[in-house]
C-alpha atoms as a PDB file:
ATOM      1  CA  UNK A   1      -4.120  -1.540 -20.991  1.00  0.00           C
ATOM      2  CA  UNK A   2      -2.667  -3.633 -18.022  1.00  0.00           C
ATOM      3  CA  UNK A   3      -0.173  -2.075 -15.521  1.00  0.00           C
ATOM      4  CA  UNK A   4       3.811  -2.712 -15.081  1.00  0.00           C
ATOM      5  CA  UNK A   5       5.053  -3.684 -12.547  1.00  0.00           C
ATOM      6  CA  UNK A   6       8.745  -3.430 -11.717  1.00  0.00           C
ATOM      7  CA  UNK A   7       9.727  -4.621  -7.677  1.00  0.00           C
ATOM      8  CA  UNK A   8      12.431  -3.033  -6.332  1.00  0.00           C
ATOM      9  CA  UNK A   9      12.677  -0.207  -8.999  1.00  0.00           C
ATOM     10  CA  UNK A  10      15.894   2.193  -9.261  1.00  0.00           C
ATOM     11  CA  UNK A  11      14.775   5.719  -7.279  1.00  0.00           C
ATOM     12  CA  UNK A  12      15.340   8.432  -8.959  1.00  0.00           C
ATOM     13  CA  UNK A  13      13.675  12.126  -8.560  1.00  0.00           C
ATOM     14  CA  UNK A  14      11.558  11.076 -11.524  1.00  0.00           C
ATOM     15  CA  UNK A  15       9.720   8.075  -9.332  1.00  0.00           C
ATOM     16  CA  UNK A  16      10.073   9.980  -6.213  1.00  0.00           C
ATOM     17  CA  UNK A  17       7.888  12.769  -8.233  1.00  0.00           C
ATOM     18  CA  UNK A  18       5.665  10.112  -9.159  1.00  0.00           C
ATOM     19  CA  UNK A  19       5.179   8.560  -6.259  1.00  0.00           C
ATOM     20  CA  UNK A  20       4.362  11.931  -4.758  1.00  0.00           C
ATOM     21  CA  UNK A  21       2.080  13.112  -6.682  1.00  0.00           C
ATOM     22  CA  UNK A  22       0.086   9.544  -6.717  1.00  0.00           C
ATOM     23  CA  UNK A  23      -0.136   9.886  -2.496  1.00  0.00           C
ATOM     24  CA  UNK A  24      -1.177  13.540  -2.966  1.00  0.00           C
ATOM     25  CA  UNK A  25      -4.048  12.410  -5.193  1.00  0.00           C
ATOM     26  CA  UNK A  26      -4.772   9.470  -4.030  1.00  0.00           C
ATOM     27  CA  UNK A  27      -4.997  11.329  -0.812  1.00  0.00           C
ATOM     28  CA  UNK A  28      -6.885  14.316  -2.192  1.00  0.00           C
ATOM     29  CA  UNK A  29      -9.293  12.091  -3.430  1.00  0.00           C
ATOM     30  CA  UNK A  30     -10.320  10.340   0.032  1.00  0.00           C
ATOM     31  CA  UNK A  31      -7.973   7.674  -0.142  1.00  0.00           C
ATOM     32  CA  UNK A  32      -7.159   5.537   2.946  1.00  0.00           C
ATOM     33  CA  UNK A  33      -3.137   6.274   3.001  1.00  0.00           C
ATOM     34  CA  UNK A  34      -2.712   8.143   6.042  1.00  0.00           C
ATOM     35  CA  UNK A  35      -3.697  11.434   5.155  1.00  0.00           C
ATOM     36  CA  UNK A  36      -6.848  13.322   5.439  1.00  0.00           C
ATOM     37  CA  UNK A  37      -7.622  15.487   1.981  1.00  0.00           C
ATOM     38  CA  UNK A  38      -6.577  18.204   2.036  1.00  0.00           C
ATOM     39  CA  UNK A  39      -2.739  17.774   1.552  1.00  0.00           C
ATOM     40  CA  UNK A  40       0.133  18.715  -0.577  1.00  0.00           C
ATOM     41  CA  UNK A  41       3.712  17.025  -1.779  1.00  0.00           C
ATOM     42  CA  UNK A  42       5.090  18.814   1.121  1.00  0.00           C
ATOM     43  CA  UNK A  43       2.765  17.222   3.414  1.00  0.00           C
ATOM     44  CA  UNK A  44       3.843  13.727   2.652  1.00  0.00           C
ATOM     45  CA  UNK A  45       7.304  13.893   1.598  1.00  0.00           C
ATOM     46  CA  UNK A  46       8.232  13.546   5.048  1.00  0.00           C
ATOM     47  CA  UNK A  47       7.043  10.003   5.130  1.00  0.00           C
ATOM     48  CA  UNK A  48       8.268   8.954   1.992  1.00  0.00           C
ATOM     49  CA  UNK A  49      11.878   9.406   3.056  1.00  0.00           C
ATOM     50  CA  UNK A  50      10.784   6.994   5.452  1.00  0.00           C
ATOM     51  CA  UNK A  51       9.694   4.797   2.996  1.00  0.00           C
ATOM     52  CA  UNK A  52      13.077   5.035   1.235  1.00  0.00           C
ATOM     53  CA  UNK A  53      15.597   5.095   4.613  1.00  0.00           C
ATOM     54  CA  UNK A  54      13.898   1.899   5.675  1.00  0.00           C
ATOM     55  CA  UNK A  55      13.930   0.394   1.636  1.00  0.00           C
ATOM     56  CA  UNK A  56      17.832   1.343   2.147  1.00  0.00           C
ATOM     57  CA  UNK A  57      18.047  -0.410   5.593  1.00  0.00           C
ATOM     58  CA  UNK A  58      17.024  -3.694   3.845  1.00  0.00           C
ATOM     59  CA  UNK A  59      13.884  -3.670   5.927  1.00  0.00           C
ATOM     60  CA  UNK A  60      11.061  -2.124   3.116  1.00  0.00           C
ATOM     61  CA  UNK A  61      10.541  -3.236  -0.254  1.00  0.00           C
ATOM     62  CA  UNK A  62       8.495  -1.057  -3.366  1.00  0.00           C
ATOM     63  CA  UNK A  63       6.498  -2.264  -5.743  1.00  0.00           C
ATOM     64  CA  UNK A  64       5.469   0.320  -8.644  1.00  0.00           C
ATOM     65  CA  UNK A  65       2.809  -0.250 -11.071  1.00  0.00           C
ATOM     66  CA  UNK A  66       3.352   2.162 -13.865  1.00  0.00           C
ATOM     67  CA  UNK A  67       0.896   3.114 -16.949  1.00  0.00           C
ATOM     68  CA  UNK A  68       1.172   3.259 -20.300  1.00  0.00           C
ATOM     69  CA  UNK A  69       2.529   6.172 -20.484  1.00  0.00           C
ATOM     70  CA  UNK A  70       5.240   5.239 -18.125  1.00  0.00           C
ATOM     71  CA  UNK A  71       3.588   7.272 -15.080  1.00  0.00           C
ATOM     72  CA  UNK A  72       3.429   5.756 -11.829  1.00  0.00           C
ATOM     73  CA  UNK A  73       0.128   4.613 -11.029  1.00  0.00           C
ATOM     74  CA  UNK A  74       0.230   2.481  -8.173  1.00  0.00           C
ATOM     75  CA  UNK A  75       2.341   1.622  -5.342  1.00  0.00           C
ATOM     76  CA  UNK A  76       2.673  -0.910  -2.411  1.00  0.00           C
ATOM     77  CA  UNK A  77       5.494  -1.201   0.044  1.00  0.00           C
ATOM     78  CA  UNK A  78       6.385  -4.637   1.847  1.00  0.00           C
ATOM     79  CA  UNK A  79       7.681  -3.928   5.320  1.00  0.00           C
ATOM     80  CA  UNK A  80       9.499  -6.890   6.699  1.00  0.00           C
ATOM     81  CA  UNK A  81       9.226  -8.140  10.029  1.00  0.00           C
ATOM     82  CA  UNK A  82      12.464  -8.462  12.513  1.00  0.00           C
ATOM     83  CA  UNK A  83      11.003  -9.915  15.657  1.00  0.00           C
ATOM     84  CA  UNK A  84      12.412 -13.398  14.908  1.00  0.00           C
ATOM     85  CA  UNK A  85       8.899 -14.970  15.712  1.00  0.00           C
ATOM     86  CA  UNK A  86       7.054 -12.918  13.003  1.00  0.00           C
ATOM     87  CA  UNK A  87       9.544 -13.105  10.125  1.00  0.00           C
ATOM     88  CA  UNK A  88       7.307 -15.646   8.467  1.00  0.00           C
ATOM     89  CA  UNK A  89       5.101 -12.848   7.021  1.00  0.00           C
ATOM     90  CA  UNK A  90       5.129  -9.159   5.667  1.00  0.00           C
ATOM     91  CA  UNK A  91       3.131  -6.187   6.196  1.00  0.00           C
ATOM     92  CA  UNK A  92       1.896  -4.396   2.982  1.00  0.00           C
ATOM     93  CA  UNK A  93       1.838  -0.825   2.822  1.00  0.00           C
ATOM     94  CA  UNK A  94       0.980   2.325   1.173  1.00  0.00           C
ATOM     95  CA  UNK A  95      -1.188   0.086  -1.133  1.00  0.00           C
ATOM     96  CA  UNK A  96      -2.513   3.164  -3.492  1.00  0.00           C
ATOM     97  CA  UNK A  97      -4.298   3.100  -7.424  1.00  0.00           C
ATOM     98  CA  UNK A  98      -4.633   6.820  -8.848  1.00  0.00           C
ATOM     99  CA  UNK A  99      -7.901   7.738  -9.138  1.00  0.00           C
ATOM    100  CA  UNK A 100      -7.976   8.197 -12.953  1.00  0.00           C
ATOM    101  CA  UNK A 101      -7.111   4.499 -13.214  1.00  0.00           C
ATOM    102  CA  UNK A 102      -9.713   3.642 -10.184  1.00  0.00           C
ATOM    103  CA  UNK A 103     -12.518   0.607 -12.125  1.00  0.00           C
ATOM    104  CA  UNK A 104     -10.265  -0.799 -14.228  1.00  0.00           C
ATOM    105  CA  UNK A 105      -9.034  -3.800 -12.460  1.00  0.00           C
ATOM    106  CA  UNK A 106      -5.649  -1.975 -11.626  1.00  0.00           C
ATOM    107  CA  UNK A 107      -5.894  -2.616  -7.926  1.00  0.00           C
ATOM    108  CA  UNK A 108      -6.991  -6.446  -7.844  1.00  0.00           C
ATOM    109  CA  UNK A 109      -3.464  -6.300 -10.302  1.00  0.00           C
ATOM    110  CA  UNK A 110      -1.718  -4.475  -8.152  1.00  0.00           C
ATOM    111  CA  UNK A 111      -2.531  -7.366  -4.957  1.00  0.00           C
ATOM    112  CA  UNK A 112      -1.706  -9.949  -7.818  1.00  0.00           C
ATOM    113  CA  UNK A 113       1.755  -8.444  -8.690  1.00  0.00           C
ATOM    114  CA  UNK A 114       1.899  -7.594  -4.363  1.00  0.00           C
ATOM    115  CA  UNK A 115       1.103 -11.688  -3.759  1.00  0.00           C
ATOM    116  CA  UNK A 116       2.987 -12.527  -6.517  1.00  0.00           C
ATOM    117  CA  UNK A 117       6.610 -10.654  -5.396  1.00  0.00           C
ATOM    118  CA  UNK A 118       5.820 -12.135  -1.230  1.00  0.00           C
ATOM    119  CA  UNK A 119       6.155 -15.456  -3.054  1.00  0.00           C
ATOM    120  CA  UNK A 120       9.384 -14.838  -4.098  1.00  0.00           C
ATOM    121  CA  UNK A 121      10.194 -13.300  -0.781  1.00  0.00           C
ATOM    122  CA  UNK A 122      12.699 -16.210   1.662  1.00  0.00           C
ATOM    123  CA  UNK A 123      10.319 -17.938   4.414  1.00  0.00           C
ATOM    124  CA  UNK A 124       7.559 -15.475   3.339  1.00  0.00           C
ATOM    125  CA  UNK A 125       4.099 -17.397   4.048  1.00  0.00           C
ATOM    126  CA  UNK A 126       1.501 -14.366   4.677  1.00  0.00           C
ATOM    127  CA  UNK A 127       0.622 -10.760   3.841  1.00  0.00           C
ATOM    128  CA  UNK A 128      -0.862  -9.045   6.351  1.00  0.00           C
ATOM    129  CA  UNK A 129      -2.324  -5.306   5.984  1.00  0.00           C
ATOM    130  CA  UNK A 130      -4.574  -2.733   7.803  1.00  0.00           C
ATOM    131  CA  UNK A 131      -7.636  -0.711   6.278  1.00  0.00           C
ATOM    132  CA  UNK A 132      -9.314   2.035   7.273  1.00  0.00           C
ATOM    133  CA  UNK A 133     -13.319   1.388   8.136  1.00  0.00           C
ATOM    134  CA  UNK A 134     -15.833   3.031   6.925  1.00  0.00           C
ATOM    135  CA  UNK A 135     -15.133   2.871   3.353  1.00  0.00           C
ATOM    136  CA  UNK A 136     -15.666  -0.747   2.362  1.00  0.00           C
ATOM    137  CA  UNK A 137     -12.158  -1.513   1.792  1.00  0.00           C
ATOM    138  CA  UNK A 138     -12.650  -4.621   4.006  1.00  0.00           C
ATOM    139  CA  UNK A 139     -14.976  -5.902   0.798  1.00  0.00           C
ATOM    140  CA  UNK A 140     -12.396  -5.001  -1.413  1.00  0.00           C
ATOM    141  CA  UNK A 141      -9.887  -7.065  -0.103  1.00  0.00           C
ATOM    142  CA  UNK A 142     -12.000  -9.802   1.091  1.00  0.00           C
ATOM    143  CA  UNK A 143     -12.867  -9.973  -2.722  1.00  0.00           C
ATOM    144  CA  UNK A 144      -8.699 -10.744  -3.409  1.00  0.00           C
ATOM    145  CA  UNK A 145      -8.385 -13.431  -1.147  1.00  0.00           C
ATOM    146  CA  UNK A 146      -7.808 -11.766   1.925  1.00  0.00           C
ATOM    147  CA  UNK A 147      -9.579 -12.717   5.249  1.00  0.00           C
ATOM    148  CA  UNK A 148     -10.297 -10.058   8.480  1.00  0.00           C
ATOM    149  CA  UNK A 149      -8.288 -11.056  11.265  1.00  0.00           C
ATOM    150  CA  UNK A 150      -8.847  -8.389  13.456  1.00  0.00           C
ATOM    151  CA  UNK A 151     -10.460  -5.019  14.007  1.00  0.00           C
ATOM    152  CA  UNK A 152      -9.880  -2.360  16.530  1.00  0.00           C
ATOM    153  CA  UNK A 153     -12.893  -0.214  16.696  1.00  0.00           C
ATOM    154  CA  UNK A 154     -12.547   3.417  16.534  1.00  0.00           C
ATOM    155  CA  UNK A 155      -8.370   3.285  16.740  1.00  0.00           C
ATOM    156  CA  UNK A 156      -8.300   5.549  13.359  1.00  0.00           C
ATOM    157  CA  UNK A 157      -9.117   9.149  13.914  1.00  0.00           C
ATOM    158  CA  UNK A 158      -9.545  11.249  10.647  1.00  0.00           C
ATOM    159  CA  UNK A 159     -11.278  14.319  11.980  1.00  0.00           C
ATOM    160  CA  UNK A 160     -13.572  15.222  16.006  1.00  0.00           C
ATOM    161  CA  UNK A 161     -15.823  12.972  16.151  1.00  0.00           C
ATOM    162  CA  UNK A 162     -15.322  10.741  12.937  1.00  0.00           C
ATOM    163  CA  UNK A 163     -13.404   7.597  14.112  1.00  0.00           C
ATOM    164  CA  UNK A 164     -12.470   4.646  12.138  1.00  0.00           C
ATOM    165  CA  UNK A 165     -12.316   0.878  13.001  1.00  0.00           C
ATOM    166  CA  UNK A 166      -8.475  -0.260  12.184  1.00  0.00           C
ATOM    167  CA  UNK A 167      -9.186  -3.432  10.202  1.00  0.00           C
ATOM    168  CA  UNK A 168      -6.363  -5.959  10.176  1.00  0.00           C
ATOM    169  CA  UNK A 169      -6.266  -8.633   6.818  1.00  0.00           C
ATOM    170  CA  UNK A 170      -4.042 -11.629   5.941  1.00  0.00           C
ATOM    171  CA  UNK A 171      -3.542 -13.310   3.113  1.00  0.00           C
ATOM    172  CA  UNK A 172      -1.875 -16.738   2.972  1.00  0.00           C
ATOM    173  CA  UNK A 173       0.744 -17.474   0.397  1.00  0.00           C
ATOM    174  CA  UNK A 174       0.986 -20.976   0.930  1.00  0.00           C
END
């Protein structure tokens, strides 16, 4: 059964939960999301009131995919740009499928409903995102569309001695 997505959703302690316990997971599970496994709730909370101060600021947007049980099940958060000669594209962030829902097509939906919303976005012509190397994300999002633009090697340290390249992608709306 397909996703549902809802942009901009109302935040409440029950999506906050959600969206908690998908980074801890996702995270637990070896997920690129800026955590090394292991890590709790407590661990990440910190940068999901980021997420929300800057969604409140006007300058992040959230897009939630939820299952059919009405649990959240994916994420990705637009940042917008405010350098006046970049405002023609967004970043995307915190792009994240839980695991139990990883092979079923959810996260080439989730960069559909993602493309879909920057559309919709005023003057929006790109989305542009980073990966973490060494995981074959690169292929992943290659496979939706999106195109390497640039790749700093070894910027993306997860533990001594294991460094990642930092993988830059666009994808053009237009």
């Amino acid at each position: 059964m397909p996703l549902t997505f809802t942009l901009d959703p109302s935040i409440d302690a029950g999506l906050r939960d959600g969206i908690l316990d998908l980074w801890t997971d996702v995270s637990n599970a070896g997920g690129a999301v800026g955590f090394v496994a292991p890590v709790d709730r407590e661990t990440i909370r910190p940068e999901l009131v980021k997420h929300f101060a800057a969604m409140t600021e006007g300058r992040t947007r959230l897009l939630v995919g939820r299952d059919e049980d009405g649990q959240v099940a994916a994420t990705a958060f637009f940042s917008f740009n405010t350098h006046r000669l970049m405002t023609h594209w967004v970043w995307l962030y915190t792009v994240m499928v839980h695991p139990r829902h990883q092979g079923k097509g959810y996260g080439r939906d989730l960069l559909a409903a993602a493309a879909d919303a920057a559309r919709g976005f005023d003057g929006i012509e790109a989305i542009r995102l980073t990966c973490r190397g060494g995981l074959g994300l690169e292929r992943f999002y290659g496979s939706c569309g999106y195109k390497e633009v640039g790749r700093v090697p070894g910027a993306i340290r997860v533990a001594p001695g294991d460094d990642r390249d930092d993988i830059t992608m666009l994808l053009p709306l237009l």
